[in-house]
PDB file of N, CA and C in Angstrom:
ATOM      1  N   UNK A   1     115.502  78.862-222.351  1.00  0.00           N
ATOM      2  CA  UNK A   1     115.036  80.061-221.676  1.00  0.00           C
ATOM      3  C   UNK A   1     115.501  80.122-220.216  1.00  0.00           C
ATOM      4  N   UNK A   2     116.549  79.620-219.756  1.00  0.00           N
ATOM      5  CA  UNK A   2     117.294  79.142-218.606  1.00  0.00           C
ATOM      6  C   UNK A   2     117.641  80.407-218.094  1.00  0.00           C
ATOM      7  N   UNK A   3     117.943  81.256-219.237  1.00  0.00           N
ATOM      8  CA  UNK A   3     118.883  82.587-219.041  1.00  0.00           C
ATOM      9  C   UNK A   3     117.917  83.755-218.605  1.00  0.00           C
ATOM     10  N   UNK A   4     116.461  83.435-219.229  1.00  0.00           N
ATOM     11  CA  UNK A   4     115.528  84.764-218.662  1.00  0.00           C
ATOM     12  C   UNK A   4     115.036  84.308-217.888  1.00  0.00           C
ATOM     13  N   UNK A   5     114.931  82.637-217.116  1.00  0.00           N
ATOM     14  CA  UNK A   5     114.403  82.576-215.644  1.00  0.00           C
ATOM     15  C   UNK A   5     115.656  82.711-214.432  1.00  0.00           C
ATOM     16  N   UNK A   6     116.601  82.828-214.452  1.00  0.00           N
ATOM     17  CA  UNK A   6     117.646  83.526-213.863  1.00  0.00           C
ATOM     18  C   UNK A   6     117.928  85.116-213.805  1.00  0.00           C
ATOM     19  N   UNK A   7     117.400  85.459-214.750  1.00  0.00           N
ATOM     20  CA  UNK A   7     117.994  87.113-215.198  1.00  0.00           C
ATOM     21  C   UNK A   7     115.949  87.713-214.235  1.00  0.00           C
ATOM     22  N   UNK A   8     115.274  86.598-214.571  1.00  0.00           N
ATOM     23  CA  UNK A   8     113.827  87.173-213.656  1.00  0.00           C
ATOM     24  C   UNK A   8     114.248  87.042-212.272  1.00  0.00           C
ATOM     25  N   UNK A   9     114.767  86.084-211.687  1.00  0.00           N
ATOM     26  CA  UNK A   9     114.897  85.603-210.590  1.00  0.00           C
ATOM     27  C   UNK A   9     115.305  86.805-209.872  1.00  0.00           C
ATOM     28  N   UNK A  10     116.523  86.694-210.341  1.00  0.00           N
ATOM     29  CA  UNK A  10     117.453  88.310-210.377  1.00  0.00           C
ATOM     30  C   UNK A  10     116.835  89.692-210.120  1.00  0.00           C
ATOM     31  N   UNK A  11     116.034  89.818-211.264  1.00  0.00           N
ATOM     32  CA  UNK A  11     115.416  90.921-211.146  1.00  0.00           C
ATOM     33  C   UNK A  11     114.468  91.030-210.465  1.00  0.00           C
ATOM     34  N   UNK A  12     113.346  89.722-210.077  1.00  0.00           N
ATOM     35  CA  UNK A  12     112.087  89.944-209.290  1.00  0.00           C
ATOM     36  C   UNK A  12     113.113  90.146-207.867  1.00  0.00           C
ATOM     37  N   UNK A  13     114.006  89.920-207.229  1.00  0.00           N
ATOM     38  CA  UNK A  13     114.610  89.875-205.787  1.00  0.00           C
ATOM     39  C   UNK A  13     115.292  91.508-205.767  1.00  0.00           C
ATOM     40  N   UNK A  14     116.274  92.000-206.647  1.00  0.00           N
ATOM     41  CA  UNK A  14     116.229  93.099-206.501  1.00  0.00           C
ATOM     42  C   UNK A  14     115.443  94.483-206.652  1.00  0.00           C
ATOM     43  N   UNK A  15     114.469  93.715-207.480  1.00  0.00           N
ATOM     44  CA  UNK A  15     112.684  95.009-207.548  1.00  0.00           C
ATOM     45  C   UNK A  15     112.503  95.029-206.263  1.00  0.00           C
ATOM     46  N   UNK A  16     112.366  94.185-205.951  1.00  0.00           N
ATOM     47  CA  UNK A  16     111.453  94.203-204.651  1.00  0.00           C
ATOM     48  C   UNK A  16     112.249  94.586-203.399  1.00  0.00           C
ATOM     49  N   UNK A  17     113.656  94.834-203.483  1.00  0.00           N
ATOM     50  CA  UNK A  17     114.267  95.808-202.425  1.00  0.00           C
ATOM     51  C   UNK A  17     113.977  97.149-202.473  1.00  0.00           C
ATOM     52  N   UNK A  18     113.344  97.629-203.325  1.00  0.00           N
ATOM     53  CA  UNK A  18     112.484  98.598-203.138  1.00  0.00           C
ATOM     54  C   UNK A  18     111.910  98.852-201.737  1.00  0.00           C
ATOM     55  N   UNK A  19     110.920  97.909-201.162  1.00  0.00           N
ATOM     56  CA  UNK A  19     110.722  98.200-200.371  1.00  0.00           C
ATOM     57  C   UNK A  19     111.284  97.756-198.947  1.00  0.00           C
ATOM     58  N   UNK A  20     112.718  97.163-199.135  1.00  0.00           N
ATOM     59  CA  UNK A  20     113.804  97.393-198.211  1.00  0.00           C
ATOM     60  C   UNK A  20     113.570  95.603-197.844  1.00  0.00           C
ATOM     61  N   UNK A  21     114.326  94.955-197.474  1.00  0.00           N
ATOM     62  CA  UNK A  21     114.718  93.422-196.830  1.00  0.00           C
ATOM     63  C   UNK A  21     113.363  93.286-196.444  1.00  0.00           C
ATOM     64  N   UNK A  22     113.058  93.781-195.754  1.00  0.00           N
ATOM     65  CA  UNK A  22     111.474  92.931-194.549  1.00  0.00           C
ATOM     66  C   UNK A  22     110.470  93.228-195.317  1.00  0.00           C
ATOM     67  N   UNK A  23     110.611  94.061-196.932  1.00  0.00           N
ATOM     68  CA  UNK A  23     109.283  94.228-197.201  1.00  0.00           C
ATOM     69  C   UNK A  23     109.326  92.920-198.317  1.00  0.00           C
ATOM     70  N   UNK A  24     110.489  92.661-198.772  1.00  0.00           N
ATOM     71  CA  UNK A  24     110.618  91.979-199.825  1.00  0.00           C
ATOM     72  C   UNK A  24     110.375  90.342-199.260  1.00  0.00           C
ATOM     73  N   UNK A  25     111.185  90.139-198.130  1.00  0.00           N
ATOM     74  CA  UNK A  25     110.797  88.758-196.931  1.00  0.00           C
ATOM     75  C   UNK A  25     109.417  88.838-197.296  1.00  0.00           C
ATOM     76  N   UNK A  26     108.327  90.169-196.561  1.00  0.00           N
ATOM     77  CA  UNK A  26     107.018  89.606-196.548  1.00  0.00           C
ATOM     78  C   UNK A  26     106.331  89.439-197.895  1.00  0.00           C
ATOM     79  N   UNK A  27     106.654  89.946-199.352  1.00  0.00           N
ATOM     80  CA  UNK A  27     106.367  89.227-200.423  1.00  0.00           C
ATOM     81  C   UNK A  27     106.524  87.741-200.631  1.00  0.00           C
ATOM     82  N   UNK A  28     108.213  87.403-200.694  1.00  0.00           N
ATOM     83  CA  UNK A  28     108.019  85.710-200.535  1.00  0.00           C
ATOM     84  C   UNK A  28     107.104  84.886-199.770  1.00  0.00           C
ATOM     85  N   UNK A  29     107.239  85.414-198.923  1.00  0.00           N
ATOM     86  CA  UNK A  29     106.228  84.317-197.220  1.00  0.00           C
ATOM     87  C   UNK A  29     105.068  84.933-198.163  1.00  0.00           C
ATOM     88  N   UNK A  30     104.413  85.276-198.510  1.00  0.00           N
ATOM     89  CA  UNK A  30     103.210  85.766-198.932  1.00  0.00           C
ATOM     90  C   UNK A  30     102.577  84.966-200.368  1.00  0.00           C
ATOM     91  N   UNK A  31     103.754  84.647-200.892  1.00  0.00           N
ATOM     92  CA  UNK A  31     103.670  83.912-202.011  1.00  0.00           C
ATOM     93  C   UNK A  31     103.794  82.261-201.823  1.00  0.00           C
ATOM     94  N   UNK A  32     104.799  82.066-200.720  1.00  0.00           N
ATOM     95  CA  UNK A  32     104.731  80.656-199.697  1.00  0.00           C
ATOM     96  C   UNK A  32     103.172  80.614-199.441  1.00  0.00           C
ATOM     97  N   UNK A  33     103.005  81.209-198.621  1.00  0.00           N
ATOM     98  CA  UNK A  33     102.186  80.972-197.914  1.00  0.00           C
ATOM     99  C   UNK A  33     100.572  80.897-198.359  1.00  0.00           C
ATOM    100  N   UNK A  34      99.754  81.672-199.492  1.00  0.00           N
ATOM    101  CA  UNK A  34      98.975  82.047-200.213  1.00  0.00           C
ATOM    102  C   UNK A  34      98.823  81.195-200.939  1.00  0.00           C
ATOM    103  N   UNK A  35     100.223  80.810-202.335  1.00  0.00           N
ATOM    104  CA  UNK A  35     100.488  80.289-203.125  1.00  0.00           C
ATOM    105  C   UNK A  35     100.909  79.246-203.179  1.00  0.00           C
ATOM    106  N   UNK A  36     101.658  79.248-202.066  1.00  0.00           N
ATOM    107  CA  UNK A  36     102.390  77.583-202.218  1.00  0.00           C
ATOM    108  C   UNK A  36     103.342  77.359-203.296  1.00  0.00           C
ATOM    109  N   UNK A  37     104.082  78.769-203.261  1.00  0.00           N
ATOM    110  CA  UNK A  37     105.007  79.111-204.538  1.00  0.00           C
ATOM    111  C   UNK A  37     106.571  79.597-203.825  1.00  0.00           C
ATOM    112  N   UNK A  38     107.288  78.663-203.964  1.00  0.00           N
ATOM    113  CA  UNK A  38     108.754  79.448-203.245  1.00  0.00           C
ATOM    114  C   UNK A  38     109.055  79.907-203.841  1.00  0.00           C
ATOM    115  N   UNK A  39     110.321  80.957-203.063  1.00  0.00           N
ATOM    116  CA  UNK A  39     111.884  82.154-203.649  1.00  0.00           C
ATOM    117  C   UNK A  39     111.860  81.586-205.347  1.00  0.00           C
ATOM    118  N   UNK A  40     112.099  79.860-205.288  1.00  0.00           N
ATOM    119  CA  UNK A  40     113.153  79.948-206.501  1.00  0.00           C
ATOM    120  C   UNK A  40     111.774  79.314-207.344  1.00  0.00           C
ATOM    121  N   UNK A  41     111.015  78.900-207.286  1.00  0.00           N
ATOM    122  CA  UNK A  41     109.844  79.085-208.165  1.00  0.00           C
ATOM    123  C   UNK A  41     109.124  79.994-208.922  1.00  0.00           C
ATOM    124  N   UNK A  42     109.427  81.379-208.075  1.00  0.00           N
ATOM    125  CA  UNK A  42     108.716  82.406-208.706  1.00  0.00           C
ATOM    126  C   UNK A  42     108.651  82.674-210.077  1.00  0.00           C
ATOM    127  N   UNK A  43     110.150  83.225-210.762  1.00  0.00           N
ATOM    128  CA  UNK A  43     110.223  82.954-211.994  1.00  0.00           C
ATOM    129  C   UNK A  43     109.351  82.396-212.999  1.00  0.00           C
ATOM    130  N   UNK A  44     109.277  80.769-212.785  1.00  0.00           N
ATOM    131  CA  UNK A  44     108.530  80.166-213.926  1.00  0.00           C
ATOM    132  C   UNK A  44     107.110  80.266-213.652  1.00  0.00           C
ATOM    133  N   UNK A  45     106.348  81.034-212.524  1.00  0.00           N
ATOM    134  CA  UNK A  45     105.106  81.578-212.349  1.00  0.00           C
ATOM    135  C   UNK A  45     104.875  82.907-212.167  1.00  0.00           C
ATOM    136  N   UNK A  46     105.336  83.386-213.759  1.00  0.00           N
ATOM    137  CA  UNK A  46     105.249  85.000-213.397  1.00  0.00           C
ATOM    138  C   UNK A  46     103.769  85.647-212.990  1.00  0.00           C
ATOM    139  N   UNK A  47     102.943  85.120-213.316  1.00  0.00           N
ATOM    140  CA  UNK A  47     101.259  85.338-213.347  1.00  0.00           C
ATOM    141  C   UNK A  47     100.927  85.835-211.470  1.00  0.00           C
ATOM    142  N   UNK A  48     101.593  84.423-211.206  1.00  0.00           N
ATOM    143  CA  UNK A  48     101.023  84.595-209.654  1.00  0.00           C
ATOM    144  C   UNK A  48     102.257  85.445-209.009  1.00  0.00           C
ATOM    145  N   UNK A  49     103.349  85.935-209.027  1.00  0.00           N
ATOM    146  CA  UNK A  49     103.779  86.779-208.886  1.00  0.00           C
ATOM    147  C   UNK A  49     102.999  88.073-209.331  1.00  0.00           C
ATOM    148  N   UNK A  50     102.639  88.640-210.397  1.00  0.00           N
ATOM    149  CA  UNK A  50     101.645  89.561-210.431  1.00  0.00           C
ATOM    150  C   UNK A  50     100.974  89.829-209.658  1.00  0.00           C
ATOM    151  N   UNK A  51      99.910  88.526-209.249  1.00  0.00           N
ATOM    152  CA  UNK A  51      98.686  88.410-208.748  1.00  0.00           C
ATOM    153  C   UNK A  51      98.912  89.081-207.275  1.00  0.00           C
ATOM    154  N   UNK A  52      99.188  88.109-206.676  1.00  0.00           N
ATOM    155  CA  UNK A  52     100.314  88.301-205.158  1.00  0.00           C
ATOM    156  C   UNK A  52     100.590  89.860-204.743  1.00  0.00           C
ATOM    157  N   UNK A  53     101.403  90.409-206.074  1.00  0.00           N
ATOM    158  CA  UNK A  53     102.047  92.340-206.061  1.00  0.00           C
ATOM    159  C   UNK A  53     100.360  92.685-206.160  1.00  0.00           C
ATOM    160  N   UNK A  54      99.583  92.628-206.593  1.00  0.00           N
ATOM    161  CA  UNK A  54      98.400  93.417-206.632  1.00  0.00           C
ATOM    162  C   UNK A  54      97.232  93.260-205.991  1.00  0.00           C
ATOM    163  N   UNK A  55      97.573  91.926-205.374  1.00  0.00           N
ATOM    164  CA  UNK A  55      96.496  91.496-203.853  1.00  0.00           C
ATOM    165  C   UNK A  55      96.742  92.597-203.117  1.00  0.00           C
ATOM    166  N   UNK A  56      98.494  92.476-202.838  1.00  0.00           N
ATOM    167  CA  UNK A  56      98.895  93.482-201.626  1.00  0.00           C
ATOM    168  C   UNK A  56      98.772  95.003-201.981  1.00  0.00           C
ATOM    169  N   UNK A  57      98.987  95.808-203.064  1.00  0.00           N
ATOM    170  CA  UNK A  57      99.264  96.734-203.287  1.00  0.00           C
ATOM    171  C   UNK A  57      98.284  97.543-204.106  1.00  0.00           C
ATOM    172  N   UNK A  58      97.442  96.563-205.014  1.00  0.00           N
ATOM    173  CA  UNK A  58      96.256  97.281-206.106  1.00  0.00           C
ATOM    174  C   UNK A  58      97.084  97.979-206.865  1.00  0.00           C
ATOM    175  N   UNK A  59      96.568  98.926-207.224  1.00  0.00           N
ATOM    176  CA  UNK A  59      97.330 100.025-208.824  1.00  0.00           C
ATOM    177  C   UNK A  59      98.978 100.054-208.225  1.00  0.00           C
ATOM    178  N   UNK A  60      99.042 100.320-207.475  1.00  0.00           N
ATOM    179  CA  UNK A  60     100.270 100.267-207.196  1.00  0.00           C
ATOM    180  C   UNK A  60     101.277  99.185-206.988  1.00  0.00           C
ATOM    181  N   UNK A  61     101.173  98.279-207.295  1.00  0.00           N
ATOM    182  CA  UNK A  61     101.717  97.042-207.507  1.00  0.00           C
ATOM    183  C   UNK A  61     102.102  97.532-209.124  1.00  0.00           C
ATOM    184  N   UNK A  62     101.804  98.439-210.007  1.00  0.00           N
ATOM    185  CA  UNK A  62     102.765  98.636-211.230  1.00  0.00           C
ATOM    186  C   UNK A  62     104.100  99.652-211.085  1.00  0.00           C
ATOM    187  N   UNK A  63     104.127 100.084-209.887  1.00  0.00           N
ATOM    188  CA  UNK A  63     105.649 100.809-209.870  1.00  0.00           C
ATOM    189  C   UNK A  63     106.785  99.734-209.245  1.00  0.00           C
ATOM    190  N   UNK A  64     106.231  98.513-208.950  1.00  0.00           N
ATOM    191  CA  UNK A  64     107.056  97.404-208.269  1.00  0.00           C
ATOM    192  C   UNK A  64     107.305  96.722-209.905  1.00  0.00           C
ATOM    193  N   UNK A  65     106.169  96.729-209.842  1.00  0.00           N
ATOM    194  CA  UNK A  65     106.443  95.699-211.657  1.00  0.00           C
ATOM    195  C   UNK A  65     107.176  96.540-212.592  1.00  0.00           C
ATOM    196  N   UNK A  66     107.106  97.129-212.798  1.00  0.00           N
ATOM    197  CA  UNK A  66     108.055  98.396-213.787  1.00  0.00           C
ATOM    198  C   UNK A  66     109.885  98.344-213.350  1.00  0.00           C
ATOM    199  N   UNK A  67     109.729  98.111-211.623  1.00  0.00           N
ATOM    200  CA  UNK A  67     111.277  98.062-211.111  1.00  0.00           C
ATOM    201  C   UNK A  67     111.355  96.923-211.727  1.00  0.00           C
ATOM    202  N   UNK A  68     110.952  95.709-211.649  1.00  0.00           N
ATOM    203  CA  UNK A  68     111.172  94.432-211.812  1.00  0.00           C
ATOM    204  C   UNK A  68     111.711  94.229-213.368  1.00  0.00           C
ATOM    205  N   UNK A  69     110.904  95.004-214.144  1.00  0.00           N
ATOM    206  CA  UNK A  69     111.288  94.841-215.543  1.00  0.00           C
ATOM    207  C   UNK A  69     112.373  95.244-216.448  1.00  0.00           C
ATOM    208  N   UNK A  70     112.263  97.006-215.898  1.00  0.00           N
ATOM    209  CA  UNK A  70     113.521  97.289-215.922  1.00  0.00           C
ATOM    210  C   UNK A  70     114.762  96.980-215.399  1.00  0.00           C
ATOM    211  N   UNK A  71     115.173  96.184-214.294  1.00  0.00           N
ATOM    212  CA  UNK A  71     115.916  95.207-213.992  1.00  0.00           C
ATOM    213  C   UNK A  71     116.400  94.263-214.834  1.00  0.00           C
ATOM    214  N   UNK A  72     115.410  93.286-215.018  1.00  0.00           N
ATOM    215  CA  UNK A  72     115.155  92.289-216.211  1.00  0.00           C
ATOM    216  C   UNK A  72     115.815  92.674-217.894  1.00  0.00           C
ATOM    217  N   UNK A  73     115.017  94.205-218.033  1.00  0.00           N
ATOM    218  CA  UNK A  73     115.791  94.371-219.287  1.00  0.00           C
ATOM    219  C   UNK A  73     117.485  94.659-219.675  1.00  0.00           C
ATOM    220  N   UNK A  74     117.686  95.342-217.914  1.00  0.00           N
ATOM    221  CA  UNK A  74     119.203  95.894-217.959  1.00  0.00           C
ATOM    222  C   UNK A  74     120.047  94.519-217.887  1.00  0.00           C
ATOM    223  N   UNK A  75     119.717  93.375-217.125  1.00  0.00           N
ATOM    224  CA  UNK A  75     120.404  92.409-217.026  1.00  0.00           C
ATOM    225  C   UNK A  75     120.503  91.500-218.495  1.00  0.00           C
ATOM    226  N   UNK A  76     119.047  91.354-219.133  1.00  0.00           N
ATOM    227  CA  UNK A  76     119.402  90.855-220.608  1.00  0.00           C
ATOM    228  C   UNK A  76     120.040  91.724-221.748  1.00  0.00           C
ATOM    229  N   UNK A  77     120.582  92.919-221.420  1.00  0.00           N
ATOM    230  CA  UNK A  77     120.723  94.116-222.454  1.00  0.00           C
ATOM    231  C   UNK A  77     120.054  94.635-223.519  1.00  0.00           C
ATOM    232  N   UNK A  78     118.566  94.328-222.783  1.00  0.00           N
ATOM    233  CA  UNK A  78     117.412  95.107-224.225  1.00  0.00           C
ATOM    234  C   UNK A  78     117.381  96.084-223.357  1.00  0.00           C
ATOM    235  N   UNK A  79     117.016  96.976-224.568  1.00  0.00           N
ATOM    236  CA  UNK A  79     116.779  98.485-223.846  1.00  0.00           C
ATOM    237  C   UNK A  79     115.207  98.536-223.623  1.00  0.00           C
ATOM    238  N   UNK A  80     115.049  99.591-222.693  1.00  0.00           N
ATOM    239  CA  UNK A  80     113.651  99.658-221.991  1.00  0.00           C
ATOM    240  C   UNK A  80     113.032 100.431-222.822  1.00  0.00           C
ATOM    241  N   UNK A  81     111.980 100.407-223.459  1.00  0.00           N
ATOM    242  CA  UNK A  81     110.897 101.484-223.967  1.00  0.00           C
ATOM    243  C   UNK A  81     109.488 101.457-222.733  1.00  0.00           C
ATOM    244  N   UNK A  82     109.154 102.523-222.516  1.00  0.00           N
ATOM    245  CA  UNK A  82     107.751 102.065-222.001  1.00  0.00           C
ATOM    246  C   UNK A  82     106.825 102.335-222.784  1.00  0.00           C
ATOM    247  N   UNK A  83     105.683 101.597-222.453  1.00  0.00           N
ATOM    248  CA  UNK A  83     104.837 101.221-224.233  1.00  0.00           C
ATOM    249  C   UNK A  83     103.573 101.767-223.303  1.00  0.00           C
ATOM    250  N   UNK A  84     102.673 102.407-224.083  1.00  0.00           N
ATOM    251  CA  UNK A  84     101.001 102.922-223.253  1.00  0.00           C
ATOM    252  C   UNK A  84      99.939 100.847-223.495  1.00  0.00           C
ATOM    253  N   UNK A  85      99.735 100.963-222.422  1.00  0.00           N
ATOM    254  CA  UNK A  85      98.876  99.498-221.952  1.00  0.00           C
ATOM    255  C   UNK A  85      99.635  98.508-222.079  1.00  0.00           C
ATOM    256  N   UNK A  86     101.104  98.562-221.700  1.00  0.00           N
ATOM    257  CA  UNK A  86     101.481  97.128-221.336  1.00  0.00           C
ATOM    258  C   UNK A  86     101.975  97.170-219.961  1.00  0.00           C
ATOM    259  N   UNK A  87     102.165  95.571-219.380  1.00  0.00           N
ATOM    260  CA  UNK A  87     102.138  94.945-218.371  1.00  0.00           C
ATOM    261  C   UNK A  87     103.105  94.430-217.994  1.00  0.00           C
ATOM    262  N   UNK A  88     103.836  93.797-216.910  1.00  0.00           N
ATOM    263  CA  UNK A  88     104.051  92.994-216.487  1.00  0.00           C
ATOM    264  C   UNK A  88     104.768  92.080-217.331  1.00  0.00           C
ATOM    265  N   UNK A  89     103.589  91.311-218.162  1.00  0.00           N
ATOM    266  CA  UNK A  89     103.347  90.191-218.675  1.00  0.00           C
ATOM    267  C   UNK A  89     103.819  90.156-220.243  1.00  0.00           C
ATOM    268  N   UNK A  90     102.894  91.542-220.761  1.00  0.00           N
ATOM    269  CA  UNK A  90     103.704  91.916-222.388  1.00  0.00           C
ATOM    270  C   UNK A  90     104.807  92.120-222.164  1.00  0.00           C
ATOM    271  N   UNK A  91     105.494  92.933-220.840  1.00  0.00           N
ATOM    272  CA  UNK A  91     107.444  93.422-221.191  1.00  0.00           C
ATOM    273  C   UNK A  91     107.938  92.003-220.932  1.00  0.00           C
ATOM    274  N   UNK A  92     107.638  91.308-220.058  1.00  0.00           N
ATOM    275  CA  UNK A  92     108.165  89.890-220.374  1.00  0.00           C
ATOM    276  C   UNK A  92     107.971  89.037-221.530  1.00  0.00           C
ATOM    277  N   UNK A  93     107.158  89.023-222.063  1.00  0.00           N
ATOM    278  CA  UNK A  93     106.997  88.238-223.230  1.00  0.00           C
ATOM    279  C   UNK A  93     107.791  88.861-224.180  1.00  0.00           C
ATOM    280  N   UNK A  94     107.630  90.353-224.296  1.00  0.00           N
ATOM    281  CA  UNK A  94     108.552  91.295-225.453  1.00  0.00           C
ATOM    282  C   UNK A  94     110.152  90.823-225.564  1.00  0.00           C
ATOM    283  N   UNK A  95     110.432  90.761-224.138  1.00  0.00           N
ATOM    284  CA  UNK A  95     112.396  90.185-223.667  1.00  0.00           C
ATOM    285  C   UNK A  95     112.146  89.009-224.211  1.00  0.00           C
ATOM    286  N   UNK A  96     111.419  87.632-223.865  1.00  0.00           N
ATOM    287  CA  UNK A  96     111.514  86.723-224.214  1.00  0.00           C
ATOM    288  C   UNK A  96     111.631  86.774-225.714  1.00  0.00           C
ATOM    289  N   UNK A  97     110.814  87.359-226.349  1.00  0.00           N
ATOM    290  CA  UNK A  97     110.888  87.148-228.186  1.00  0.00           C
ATOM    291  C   UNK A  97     112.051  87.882-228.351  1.00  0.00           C
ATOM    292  N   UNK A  98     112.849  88.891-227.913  1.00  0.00           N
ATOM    293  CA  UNK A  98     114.030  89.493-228.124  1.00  0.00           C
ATOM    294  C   UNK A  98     115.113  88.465-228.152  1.00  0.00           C
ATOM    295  N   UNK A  99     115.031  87.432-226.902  1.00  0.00           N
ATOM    296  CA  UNK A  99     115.735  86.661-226.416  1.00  0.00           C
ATOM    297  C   UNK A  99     116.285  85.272-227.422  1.00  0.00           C
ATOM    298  N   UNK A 100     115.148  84.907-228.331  1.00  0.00           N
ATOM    299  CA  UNK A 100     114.619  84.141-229.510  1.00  0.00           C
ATOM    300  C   UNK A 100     115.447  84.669-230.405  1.00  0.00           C
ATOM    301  N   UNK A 101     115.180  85.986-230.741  1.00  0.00           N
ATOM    302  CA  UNK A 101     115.930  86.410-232.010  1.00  0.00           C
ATOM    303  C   UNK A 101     117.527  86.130-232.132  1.00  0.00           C
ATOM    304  N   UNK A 102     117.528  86.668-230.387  1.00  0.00           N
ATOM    305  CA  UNK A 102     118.927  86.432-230.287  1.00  0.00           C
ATOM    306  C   UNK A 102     120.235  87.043-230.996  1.00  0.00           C
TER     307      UNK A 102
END
């Protein structure tokens, strides 16, 4: 699963230019600093990445997560559906079992 914690990595750094270099800086330091979770850690702690986007942001921490995913899906080449009550957490798990099938 080497390939979807690279292709996250990827995608959690360019989601989050969304809100331009200094907003995305103060996510990491925020996740340093809070978490005790670095840049290249994030990945294999997608949870507290969540957590972190919705300390700072509340409901709106899902138009950051949505960039992030769709990222994620364009870089593994699944196509994006958006599904009513999923997360974060289900579109990642969904790529990952895609990823399996292979």
């Amino acid at each position: 699963m080497e390939i979807l914690k690279k292709a996250l990595a990827e995608a959690i750094d360019e989601g989050l230019l969304m809100l331009g270099e200094s907003g995305r800086d103060v996510i990491y330091f925020r996740l340093k600093q809070s978490y005790a979770l670095k840049k290249e850690d994030v990945p294999g702690n997608p949870e507290i990445f969540v957590n972190c986007l919705r300390e700072i942001f509340g409901s709106g921490a899902e138009v950051i997560e949505r960039a992030v995913i769709k990222k994620l899906y364009d870089k593994l080449g699944i196509e994006f559906k958006e599904k009513k009550d999923f997360g974060f957490m289900e579109y990642l798990n969904e790529a990952r079992k895609a990823l399996e099938k292979g």
